[in-house]
Protein backbone atom coordinates (compact mmCIF):
# COMPACT_ATOMS: atom_id res chain seq x y z
CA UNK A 1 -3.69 -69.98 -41.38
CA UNK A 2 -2.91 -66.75 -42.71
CA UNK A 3 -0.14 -66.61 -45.44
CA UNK A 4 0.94 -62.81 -44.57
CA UNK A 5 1.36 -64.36 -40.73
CA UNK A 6 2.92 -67.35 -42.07
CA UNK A 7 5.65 -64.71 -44.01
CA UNK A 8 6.68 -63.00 -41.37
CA UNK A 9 6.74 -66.04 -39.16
CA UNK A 10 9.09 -67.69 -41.29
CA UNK A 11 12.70 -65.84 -40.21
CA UNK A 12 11.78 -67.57 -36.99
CA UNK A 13 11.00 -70.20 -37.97
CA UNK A 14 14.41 -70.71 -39.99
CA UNK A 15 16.25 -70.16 -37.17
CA UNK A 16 15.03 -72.26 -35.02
CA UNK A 17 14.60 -75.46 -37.11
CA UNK A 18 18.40 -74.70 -37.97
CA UNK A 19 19.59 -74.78 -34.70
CA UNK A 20 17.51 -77.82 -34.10
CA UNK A 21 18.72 -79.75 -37.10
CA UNK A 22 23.10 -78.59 -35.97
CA UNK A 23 22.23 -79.83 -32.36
CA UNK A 24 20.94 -83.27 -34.05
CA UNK A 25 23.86 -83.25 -36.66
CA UNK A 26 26.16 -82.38 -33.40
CA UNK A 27 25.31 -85.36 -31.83
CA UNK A 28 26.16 -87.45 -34.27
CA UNK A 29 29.48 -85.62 -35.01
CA UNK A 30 29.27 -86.77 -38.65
CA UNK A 31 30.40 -82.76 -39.88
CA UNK A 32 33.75 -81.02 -39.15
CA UNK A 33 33.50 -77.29 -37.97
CA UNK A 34 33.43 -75.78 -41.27
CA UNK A 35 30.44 -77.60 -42.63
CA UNK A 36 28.67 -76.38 -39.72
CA UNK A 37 29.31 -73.06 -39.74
CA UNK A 38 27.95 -73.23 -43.48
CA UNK A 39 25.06 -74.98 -42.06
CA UNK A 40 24.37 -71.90 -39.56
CA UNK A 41 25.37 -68.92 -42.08
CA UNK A 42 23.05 -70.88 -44.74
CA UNK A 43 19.88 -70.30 -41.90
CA UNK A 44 20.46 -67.16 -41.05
CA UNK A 45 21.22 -65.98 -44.59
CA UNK A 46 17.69 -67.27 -45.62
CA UNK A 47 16.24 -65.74 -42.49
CA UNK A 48 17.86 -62.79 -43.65
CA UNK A 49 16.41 -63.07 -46.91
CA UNK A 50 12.92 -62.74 -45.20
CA UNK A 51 13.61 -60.33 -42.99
CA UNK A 52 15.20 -57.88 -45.58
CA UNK A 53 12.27 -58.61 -48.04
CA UNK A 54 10.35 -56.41 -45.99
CA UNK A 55 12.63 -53.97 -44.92
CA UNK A 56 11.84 -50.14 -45.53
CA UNK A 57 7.36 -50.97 -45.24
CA UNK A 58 5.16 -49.71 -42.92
CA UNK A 59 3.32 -52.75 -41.23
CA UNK A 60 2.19 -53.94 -37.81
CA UNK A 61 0.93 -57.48 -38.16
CA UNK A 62 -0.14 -59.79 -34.97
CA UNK A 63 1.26 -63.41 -35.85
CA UNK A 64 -1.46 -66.17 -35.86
CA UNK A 65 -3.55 -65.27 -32.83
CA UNK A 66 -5.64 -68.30 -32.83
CA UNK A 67 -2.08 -70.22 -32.26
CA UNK A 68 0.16 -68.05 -30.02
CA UNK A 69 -2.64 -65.69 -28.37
CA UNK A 70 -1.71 -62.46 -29.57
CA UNK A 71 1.42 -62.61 -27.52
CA UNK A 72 3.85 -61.90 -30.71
CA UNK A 73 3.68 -59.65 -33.23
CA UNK A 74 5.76 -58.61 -36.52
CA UNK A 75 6.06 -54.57 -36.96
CA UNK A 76 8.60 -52.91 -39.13
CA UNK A 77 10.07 -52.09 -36.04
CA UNK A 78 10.71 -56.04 -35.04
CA UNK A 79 11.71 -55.76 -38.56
CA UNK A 80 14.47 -53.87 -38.09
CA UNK A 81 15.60 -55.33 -34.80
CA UNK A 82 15.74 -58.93 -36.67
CA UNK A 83 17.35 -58.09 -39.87
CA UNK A 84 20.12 -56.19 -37.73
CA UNK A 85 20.08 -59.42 -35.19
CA UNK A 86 20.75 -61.73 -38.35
CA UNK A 87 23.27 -59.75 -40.06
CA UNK A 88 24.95 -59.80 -36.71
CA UNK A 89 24.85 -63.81 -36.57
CA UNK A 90 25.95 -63.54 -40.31
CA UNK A 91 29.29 -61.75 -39.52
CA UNK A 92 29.47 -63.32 -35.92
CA UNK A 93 29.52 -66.45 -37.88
CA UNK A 94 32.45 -65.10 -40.76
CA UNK A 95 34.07 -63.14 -38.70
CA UNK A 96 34.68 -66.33 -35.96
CA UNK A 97 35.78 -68.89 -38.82
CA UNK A 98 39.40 -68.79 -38.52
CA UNK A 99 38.82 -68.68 -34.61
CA UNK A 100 36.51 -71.91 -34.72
CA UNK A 101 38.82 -73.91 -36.82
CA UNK A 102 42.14 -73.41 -35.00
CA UNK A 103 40.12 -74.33 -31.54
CA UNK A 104 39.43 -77.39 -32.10
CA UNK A 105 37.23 -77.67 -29.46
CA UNK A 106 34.35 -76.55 -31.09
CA UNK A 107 31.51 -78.83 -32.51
CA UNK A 108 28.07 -78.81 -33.93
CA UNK A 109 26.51 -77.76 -30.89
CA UNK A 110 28.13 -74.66 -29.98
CA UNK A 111 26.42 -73.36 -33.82
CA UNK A 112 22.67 -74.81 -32.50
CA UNK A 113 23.66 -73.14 -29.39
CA UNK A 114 24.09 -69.80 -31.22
CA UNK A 115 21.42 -69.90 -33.23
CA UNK A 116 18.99 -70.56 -29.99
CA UNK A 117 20.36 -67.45 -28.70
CA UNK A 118 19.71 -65.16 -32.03
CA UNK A 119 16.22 -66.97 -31.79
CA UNK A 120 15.31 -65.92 -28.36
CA UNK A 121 16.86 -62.59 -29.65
CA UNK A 122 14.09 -62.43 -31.94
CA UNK A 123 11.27 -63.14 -29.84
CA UNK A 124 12.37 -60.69 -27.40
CA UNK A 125 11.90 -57.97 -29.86
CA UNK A 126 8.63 -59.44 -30.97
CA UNK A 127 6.90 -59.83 -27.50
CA UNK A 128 3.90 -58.31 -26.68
CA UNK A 129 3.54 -60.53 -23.41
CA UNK A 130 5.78 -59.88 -20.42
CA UNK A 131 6.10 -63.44 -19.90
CA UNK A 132 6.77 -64.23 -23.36
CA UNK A 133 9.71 -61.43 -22.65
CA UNK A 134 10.97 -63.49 -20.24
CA UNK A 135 11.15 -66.90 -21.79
CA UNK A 136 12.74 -65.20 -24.94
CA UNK A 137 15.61 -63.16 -22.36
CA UNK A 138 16.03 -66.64 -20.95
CA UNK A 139 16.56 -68.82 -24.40
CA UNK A 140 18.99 -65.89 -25.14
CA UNK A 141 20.90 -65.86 -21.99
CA UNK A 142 21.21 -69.44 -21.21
CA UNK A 143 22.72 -70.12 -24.94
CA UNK A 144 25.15 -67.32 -24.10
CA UNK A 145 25.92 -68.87 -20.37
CA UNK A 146 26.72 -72.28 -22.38
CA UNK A 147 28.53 -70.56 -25.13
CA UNK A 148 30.91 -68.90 -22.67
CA UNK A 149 32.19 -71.82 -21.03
CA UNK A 150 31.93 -74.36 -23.93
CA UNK A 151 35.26 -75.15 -23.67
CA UNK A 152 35.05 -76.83 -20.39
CA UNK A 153 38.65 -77.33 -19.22
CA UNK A 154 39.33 -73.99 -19.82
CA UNK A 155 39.48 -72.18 -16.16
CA UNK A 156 38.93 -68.80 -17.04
CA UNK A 157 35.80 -69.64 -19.61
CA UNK A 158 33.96 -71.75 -16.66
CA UNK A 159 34.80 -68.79 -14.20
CA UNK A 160 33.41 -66.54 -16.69
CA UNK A 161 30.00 -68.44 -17.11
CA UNK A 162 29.44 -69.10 -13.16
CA UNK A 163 29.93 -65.09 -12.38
CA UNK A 164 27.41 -64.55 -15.90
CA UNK A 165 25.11 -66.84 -14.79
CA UNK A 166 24.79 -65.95 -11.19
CA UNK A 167 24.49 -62.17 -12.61
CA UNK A 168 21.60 -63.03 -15.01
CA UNK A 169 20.10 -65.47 -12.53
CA UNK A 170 19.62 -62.19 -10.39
CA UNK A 171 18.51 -60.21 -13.50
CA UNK A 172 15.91 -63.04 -14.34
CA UNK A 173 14.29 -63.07 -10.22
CA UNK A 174 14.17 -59.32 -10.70
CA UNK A 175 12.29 -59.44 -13.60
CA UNK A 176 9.91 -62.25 -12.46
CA UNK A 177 9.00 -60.44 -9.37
CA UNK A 178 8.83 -56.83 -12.01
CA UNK A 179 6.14 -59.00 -14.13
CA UNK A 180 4.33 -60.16 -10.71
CA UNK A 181 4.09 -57.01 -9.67
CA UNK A 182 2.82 -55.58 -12.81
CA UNK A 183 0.21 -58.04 -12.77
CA UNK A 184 -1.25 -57.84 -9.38
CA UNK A 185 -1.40 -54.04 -10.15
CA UNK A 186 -2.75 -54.35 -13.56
CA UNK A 187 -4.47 -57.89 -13.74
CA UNK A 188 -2.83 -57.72 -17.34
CA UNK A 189 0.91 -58.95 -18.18
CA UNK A 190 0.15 -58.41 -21.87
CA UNK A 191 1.38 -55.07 -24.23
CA UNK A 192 -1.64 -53.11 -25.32
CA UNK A 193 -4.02 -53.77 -22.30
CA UNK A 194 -1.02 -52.56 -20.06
CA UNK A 195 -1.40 -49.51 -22.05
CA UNK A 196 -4.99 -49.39 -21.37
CA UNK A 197 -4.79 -49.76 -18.04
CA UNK A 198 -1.97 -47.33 -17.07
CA UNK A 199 -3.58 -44.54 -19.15
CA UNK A 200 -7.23 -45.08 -17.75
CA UNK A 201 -6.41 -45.48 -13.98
CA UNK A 202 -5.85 -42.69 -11.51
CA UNK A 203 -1.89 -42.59 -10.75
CA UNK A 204 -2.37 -43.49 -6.95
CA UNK A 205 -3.87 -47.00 -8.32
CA UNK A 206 -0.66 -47.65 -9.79
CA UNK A 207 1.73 -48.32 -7.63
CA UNK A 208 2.37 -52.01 -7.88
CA UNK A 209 2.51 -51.24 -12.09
CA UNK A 210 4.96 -48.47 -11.17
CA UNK A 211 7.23 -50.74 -8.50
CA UNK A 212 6.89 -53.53 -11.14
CA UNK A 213 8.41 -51.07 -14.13
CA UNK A 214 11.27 -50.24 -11.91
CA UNK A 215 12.43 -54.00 -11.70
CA UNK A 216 11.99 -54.59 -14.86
CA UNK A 217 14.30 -51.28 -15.57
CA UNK A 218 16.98 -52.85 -13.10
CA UNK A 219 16.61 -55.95 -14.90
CA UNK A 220 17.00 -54.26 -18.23
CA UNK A 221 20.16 -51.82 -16.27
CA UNK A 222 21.53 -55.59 -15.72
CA UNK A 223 21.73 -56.91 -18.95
CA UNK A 224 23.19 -54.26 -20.70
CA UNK A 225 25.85 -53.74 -17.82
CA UNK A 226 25.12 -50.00 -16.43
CA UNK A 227 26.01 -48.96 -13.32
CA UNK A 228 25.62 -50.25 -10.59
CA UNK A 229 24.97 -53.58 -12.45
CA UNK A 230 28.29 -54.09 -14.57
CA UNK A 231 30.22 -56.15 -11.70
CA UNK A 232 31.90 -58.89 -13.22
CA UNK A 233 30.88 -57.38 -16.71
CA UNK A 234 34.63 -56.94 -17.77
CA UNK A 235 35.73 -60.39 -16.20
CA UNK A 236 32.50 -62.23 -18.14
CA UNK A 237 33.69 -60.42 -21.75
CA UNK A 238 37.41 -61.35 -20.58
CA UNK A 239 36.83 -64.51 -20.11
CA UNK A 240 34.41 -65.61 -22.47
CA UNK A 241 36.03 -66.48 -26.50
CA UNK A 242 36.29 -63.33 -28.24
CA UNK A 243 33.88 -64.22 -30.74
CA UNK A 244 31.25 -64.56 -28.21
CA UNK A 245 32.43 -61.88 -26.45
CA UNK A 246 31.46 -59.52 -29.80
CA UNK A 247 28.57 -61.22 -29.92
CA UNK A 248 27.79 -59.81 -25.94
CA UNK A 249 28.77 -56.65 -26.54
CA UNK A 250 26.51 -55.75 -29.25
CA UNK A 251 24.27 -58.06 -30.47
CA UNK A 252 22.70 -58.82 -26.86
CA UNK A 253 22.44 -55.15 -26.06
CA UNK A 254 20.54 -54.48 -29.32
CA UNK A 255 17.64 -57.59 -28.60
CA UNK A 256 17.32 -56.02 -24.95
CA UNK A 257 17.10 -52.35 -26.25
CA UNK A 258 14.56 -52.90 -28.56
CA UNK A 259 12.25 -54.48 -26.10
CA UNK A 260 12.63 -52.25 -23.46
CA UNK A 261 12.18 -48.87 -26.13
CA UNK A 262 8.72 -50.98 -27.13
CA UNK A 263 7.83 -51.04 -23.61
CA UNK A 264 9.01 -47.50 -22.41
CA UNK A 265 7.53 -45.82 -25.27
CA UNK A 266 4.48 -47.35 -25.79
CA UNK A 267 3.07 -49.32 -22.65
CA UNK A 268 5.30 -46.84 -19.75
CA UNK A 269 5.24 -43.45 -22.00
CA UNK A 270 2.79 -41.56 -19.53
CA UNK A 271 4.39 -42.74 -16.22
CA UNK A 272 8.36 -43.47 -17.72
CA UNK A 273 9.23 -39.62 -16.47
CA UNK A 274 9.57 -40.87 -12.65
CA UNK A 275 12.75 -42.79 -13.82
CA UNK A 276 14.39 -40.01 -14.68
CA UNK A 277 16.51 -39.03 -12.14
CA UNK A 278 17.31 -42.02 -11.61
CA UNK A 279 18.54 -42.46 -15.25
CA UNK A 280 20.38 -39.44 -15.11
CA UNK A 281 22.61 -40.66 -11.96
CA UNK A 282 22.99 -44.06 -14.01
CA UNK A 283 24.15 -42.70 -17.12
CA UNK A 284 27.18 -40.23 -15.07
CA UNK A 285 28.22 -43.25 -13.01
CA UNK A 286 28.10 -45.40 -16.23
CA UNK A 287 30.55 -43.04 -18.04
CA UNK A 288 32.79 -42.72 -15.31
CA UNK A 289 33.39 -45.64 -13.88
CA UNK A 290 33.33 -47.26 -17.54
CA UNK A 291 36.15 -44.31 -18.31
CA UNK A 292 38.42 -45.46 -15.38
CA UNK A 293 38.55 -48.54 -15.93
CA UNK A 294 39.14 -48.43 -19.84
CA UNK A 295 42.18 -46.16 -19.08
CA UNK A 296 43.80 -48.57 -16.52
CA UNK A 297 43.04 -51.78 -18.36
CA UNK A 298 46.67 -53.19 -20.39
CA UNK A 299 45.24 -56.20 -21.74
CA UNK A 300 43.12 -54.93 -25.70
CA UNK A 301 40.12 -57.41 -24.90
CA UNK A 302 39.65 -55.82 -21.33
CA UNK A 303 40.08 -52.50 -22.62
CA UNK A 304 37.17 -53.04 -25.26
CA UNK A 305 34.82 -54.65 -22.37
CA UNK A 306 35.47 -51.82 -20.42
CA UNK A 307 34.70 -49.52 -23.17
CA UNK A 308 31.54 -51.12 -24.21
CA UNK A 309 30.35 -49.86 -20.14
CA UNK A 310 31.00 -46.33 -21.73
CA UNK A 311 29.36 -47.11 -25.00
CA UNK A 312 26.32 -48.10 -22.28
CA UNK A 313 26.40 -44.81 -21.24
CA UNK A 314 25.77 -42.98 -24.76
CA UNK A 315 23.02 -45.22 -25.35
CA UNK A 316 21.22 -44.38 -22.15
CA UNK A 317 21.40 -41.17 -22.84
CA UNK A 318 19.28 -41.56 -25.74
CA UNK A 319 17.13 -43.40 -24.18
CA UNK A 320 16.68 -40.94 -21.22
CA UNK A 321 15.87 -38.31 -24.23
CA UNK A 322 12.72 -40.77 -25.43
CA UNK A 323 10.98 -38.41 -22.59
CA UNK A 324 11.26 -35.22 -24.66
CA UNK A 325 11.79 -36.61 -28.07
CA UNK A 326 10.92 -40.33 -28.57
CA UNK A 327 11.34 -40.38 -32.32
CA UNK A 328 14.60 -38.46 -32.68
CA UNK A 329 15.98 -40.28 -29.31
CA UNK A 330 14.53 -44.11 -30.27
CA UNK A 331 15.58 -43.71 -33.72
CA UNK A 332 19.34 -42.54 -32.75
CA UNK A 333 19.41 -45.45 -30.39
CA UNK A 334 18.89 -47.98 -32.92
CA UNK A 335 21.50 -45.84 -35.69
CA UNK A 336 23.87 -45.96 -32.30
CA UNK A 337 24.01 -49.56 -32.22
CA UNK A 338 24.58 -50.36 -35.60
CA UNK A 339 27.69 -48.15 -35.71
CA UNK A 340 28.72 -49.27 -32.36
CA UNK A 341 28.19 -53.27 -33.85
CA UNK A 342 30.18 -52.64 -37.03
CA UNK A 343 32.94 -51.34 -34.92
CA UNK A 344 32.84 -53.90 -31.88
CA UNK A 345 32.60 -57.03 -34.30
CA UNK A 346 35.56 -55.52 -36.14
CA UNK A 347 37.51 -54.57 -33.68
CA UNK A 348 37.04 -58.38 -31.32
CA UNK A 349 37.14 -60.36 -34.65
CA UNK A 350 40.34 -58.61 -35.62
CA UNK A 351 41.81 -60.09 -32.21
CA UNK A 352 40.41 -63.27 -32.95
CA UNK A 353 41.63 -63.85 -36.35
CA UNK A 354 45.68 -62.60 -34.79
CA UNK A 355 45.12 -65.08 -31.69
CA UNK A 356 46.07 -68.36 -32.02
CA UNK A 357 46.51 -69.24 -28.53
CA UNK A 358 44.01 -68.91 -25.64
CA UNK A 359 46.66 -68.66 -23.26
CA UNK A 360 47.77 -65.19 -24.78
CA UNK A 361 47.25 -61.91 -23.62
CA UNK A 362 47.39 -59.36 -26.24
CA UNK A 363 48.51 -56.08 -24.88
CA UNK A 364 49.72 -52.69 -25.64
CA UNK A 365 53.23 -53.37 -25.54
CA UNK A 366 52.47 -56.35 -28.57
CA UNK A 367 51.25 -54.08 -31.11
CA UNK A 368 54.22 -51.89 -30.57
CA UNK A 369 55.40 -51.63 -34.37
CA UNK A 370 52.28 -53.71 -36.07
CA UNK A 371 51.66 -51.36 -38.81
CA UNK A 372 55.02 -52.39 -40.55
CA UNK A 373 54.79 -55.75 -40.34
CA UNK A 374 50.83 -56.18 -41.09
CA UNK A 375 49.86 -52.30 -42.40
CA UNK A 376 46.52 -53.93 -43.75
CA UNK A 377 45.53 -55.09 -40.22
CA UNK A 378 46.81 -52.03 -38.58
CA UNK A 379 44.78 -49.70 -41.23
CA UNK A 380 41.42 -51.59 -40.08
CA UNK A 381 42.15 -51.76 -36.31
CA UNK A 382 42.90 -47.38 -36.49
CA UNK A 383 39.65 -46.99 -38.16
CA UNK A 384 37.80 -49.44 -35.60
CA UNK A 385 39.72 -47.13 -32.60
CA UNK A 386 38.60 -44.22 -34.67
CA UNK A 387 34.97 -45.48 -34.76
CA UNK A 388 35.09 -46.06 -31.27
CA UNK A 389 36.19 -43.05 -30.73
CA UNK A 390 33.37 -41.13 -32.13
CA UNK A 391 36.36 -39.40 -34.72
CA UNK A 392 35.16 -37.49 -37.83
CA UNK A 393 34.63 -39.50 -40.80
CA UNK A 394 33.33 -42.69 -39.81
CA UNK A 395 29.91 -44.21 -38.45
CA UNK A 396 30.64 -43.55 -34.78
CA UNK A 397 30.87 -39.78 -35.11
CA UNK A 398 27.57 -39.97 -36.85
CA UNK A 399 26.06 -41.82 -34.15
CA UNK A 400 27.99 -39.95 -31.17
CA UNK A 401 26.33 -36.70 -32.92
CA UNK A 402 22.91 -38.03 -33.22
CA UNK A 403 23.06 -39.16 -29.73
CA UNK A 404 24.46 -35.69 -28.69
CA UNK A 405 22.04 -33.42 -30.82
CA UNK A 406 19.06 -34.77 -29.40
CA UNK A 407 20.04 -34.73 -25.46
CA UNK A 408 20.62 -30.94 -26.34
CA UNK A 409 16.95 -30.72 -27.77
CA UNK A 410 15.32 -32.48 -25.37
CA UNK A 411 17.09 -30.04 -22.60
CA UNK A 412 20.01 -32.55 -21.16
CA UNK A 413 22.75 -30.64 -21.88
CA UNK A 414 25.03 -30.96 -19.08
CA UNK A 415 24.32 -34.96 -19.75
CA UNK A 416 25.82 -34.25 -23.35
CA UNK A 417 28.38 -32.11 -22.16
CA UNK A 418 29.74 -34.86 -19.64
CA UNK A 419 28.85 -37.20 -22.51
CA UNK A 420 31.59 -35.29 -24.71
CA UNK A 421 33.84 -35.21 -22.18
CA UNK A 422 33.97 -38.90 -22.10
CA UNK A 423 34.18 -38.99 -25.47
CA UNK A 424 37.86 -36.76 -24.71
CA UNK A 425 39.27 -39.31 -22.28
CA UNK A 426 38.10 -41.99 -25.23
CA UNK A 427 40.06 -40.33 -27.58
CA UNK A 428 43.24 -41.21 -25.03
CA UNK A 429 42.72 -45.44 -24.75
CA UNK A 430 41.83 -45.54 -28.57
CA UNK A 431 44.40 -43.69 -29.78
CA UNK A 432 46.98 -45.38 -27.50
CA UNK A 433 46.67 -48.63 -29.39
CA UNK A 434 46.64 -46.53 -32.56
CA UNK A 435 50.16 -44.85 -31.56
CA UNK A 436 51.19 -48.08 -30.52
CA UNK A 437 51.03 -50.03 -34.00
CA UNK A 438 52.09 -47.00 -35.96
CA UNK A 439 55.22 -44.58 -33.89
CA UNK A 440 57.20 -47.81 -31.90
CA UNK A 441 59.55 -49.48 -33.97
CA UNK A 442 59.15 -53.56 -32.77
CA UNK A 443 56.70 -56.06 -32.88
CA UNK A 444 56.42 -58.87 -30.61
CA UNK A 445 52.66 -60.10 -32.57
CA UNK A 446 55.47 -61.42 -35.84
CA UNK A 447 53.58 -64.80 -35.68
CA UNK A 448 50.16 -63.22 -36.90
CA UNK A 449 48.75 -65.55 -39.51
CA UNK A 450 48.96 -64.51 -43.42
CA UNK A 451 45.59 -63.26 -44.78
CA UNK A 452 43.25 -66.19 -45.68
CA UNK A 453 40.02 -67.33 -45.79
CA UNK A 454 36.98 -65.26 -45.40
CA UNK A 455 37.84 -62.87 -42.09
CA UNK A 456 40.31 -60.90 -43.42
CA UNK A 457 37.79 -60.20 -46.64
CA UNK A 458 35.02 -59.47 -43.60
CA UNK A 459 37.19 -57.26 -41.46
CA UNK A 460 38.12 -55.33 -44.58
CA UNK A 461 34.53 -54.65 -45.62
CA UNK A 462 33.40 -53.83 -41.73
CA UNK A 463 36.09 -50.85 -41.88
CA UNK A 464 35.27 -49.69 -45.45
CA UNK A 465 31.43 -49.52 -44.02
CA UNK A 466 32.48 -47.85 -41.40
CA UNK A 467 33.75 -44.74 -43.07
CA UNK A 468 31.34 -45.28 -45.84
CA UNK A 469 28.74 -44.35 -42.73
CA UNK A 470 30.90 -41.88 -41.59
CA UNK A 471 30.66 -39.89 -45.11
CA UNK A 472 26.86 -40.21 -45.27
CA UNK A 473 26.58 -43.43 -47.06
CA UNK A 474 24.28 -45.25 -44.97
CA UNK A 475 21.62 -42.41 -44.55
CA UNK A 476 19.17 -45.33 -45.04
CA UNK A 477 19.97 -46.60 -41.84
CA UNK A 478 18.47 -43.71 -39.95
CA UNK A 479 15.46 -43.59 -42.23
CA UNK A 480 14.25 -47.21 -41.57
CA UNK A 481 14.90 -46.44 -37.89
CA UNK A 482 12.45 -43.48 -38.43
CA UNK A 483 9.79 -45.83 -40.16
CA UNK A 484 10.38 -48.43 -37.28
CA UNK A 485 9.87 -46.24 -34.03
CA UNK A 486 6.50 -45.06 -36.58
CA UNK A 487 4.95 -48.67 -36.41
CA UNK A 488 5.19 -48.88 -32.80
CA UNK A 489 1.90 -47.03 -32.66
CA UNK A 490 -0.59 -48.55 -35.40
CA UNK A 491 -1.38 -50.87 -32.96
C-alpha cells in the first residue's frame, strides 16, 4: 500500500472514524455536549492538520487503485476544497457552541451526523466516478436532512426537513437518470475516459452524453438553490437551526461547486458552451428574484437565506465565464466562496450566539439601538453587512471585483453590469440592519448574553479576517486557487 496514498487518504479517513466513534459514544450518552463538540473539533483539527500540510504543492495523486478502482483521487485542487471544507466544520463547530449548549436537545449524534456530512463533502470533491459523485452528494445531503429536523418536536425544523428532502430527493432522480444517460451514451461513468470519449466522438454521437450533462447541471442548479430550483430554499434555511443553516449556505455550496468546476472544465470543456444561454437566463432570474425577496423579508435569518439566492447568482456568473477564461473564472469562484463563508458563518453565528430562544424571531425593529447596548456585536455584524455587501475594504469587495473583472474579459458585460446593479439594491437590505443598530435610539434584544466562551473570540476574528482580506491580506488565497484549477489537468 502506498504511503504517499495512505497520506493523503488520511483527512478522510479522520473524519470518518470520528464520526463513527461520536455516533457510538452517542449511544451510550456517557458525554455531555461539550465533550463532544471537543471530540468533533479534535477530528477535524487533525484532518486539518493533513490537509494544510500539503497546501500550496502541485500534485495529482490517484488514491490506492488496487482498493477503490481509480474512482478517487487527491489533487491540490481536492486539496483546497478539503482544507476550506474542514476549516468550515472547525468554525461551524466554535461558532455553534454557545447555541448547542443552551439547546439542550442536542447529543452525540447530531456531531457524528455532521461529521458524515463534511465526509461526503470530501468525497464529492475527490470523485472521479459519477456514481461515486452520487453516493458522496447523498452521505452529504441525508446528514443535512437529519441535522435539520434533529430536534423532532420542533414543527418548523420537521417542516423544514420534509420540503429539503423532497427537494433533494428530486435533485438525486435527476442526477441518477443524468449518470444513466451519460452512460448509455458513453459506456463510461468514470472522469478521464468521459474525457476521452467526448473529445474523440463526432458531436451527433453525443447526444445522450449531452442530455445526461444537462441533468446533472439541473441537479447541480438544485443544490445550490438557482432559479428555478430555490422553492422552499428560504423556508429550508428558515427553518433549519441557524448553525446548520450557515453550514447550508456555504459550506454545501462550496463541496457541490468544486465538483461540478472538475467536471465542466475538464470532462464537459469542449461541449459545456451549449449551456450557455441557458446559464445566462439562470443567473438574471437568480439575481432578481433573490433581490425581491431579500428586500421584502423582516425577519434577519430570512433576509440572509434570501440573500445567499443572490450570492448564487455572483457565483454563476463566474462559472458561466469558465467558457472564456477557466483559470481567472474557476479560481475567482473558489476566492468567492471563501469571502462569502467568512461572512455567512459570521453573520448566522452572530444570531445564534444572541438567540436564546427558538421561538424568537429576530427582526429589524429588535436591533433598533443595538450598537449602544452591545457596540462590540454591532461593530462585527456592520462589517459582516459590509462584506455582504461587496463594500470597499473587506473580503467581499475583493471577491465581488474578481467575479466582476473577469465576466468583463470574457465578454459578459451586461451580466456584470446587472450583476452590479444587484449589488446596489444589496447595499439597501444590508445597510438597513446597519442603520438599524446604529441611528434608532431603543433596543428590544437587552437580554443578549454577556461575552463568554469561545464565539464571541470566533466572531471577533471572522470580522478582523474579513477586512484583513479586504486590505490585501489574504492574497494567498487567490494564489492556491491558481495552483488548484492548475492540477486539474496533470491527469
Amino acid at each position: 500500500m502506498s504511503y504517499v496514498a495512505m497520506l493523503h487518504l488520511m483527512p478522510l479517513l479522520i473524519v470518518l472514524v470520528g464520526g463513527a466513534v461520536l455516533m457510538l459514544l452517542g449511544a451510550k450518552d456517557l458525554l455531555n455536549i461539550r465533550q463532544y463538540s471537543y471530540i468533533a473539533l479534535g477530528c477535524l483539527g487533525l484532518a486539518s492538520v493533513f490537509q494544510l500540510a500539503l497546501l500550496g504543492q502541485l500534485y495529482a495523486v490517484e488514491l490506492l487503485p488496487n482498493v477503490f478502482g481509480g474512482m478517487l483521487i487527491a489533487d491540490s485542487y481536492s486539496g483546497y476544497f478539503n482544507a476550506i471544507l474542514l476549516i468550515a466544520g472547525v468554525l461551524i463547530v466554535l461558532i455553534g457552541q454557545h447555541y448547542f449548549i443552551i439547546h439542550r436537545y442536542y447529543k452525540g449524534e447530531f456531531f457524528a451526523l455532521f461529521l458524515f456530512s463534511v465526509f461526503g463533502m470530501m468525497v464529492l470533491t475527490q470523485a472521479r466516478e459519477l456514481m461515486v459523485a452520487f453516493i458522496a452528494l447523498e452521505i452529504a445531503s441525508i446528514s443535512v436532512y437529519v441535522m435539520i429536523g434533529y430536534h423532532k418536536s420542533h414543527e418548523k425544523r420537521t417542516e423544514a426537513a420534509y420540503k429539503y428532502l423532497v427537494l433533494g430527493s428530486l435533485a438525486g432522480a435527476l442526477f441518477l437518470l443524468g449518470v444513466a444517460c451519460i452512460y448509455a451514451g458513453a459506456q463510461t461513468t468514470r472522469l478521464g475516459e468521459l474525457l476521452h470519449v467526448i473529445t474523440t466522438r463526432p458531436l451527433e454521437d453525443l447526444m445522450l452524453v449531452r442530455i445526461g450533462g444537462t441533468l446533472i447541471l439541473i441537479t447541480f442548479l438544485f443544490k445550490i438553490a438557482a432559479f428555478p430550483f430555490q422553492g422552499w430554499a428560504i423556508d429550508v434555511y428558515d427553518g433549519a437551526p441557524l448553525p446548520v443553516t450557515g453550514f447550508m449556505a456555504a459550506a454545501f455550496k462550496i463541496a457541490v461547486f468544486g465538483f461540478m468546476l472538475r467536471l465542466m472544465l475538464v470532462e464537459f470543456e469542449s461541449i459545456k458552451a451549449m449551456w450557455n444561454m441557458l446559464l445566462v437566463g439562470v443567473i438574471v432570474c437568480t439575481l432578481v428574484y433573490g433581490s425581491l425577496m431579500a428586500i421584502i423579508q423582516q425577519s434577519i435569518k430570512r433576509l440572509l437565506a434570501a440573500s445567499s439566492i443572490v450570492h448564487t447568482g455572483y457565483l454563476l456568473i463566474a462559472f458561466l465565464s469558465t467558457d472564456a477564461l477557466p483559470q481567472h473564472a474557476a479560481s475567482s469562484i473558489i476566492f468567492y466562496q471563501v469571502a462569502y463563508f467568512l461572512s455567512a458563518v459570521g453573520a448566522f453565528g452572530l444570531l445564534s450566539y444572541i438567540l436564546s430562544d427558538d421561538k424568537l424571531r429576530i427582526s429589524y425593529e429588535d436591533f433598533k439601538g443595538f450598537a449602544l447596548l452591545h457596540p462590540y456585536m454591532a461593530a462585527a455584524m456592520s462589517v459582516f453587512m459590509l462584506s455582504l455587501a461587496g463594500i470597499p475594504s473587506t473580503i467581499g469587495f475583493i471577491g465581488k471585483f474578481y467575479i466582476f473583472t473577469g465576466a468583463i474579459q470574457a465578454g459578459y458585460t451586461p451580466l456584470a453590469v446587472f450583476a452590479m446593479l444587484a449589488t446596489f439594491v444589496s447595499v439597501y437590505y444590508y445597510f438597513k440592519l446597519i442603520a438599524m443598530m446604529y441611528f434608532y435610539p431603543s433596543a428590544t434584544l437587552t437580554t443578549v448574553p454577556v461575552f463568554r466562551g469561545i464565539t464571541p473570540k470566533i466572531i471577533g476574528t471572522l470580522a478582523f479576517v474579513i477586512v484583513l482580506g479586504g486590505i490585501g491580506g489574504v492574497d494567498v488565497i487567490m494564489d492556491l486557487a491558481t495552483i488548484a484549477h492548475k492540477s486539474l489537468f496533470l491527469h
